[in-house]
Protein backbone atom coordinates (compact mmCIF):
# COMPACT_ATOMS: atom_id res chain seq x y z
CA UNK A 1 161.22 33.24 133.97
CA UNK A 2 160.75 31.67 130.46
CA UNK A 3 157.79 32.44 128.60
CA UNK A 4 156.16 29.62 128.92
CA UNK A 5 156.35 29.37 133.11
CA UNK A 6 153.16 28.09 134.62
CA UNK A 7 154.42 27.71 137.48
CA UNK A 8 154.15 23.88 139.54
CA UNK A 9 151.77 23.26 137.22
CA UNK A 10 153.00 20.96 134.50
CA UNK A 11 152.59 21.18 130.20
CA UNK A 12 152.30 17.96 129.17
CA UNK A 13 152.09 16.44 125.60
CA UNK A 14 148.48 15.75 126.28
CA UNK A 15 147.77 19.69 126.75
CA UNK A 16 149.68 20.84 123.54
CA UNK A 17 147.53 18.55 121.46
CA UNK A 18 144.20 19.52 122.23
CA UNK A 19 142.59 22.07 119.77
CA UNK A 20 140.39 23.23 122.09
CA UNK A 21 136.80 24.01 121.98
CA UNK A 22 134.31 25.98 119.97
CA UNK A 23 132.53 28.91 121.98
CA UNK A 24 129.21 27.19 120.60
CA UNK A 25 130.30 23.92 122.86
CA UNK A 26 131.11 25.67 125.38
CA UNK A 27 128.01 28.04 125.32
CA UNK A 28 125.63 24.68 124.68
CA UNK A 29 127.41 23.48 128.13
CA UNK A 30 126.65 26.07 129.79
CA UNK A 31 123.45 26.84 129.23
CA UNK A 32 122.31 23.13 129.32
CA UNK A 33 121.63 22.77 132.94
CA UNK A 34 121.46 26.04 133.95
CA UNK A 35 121.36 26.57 138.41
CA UNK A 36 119.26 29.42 138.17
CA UNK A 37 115.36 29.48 136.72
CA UNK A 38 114.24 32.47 134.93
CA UNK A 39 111.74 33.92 137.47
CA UNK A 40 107.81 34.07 135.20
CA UNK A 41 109.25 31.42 132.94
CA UNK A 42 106.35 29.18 131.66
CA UNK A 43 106.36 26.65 134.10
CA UNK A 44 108.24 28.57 136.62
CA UNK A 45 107.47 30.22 139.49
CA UNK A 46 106.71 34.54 139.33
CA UNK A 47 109.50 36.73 140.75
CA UNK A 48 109.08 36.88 145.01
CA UNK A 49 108.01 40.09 145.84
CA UNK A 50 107.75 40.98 149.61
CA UNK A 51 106.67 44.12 150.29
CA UNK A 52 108.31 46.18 153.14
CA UNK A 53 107.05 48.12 155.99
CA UNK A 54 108.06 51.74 157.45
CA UNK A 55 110.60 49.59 159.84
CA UNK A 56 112.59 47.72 157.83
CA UNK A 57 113.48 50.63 155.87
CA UNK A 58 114.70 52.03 158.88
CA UNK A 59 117.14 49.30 159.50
C-alpha cells in the first residue's frame, strides 16, 4: 500500500490544486444557516419545559 492509497477513490489534478479553505470560511458556512435555534433567543421561542409526575419517573 503506497502512501498515498485512498482507496477506489480517485486523486485527480483537480484535487492537488486546490489550496483549500480558511477555518474562518468554513466557520462563516457553518454558522450561516444554522438547523438548530438557540432556545430564549430574542425572537425565539423559551426552552420547553414539561414538568413530570411521580409516574413517569417510575418508568
Amino acid at each position: 500500500m503506497s502512501q498515498n492509497d485512498f482507496g477506489i477513490i480517485e486523486l485527480v489534478n483537480e484535487d492537488r490544486v486546490y489550496p483549500g479553505s480558511r477555518f474562518s470560511e468554513v466557520r462563516d458556512a457553518v454558522f450561516a444557516n444554522p438547523y438548530q435555534k438557540v432556545w430564549g433567543a430574542t425572537g425565539e421561542p423559551p426552552l420547553p419545559f414539561v414538568m413530570p409526575t411521580f409516574f413517569d419517573m417510575l418508568r
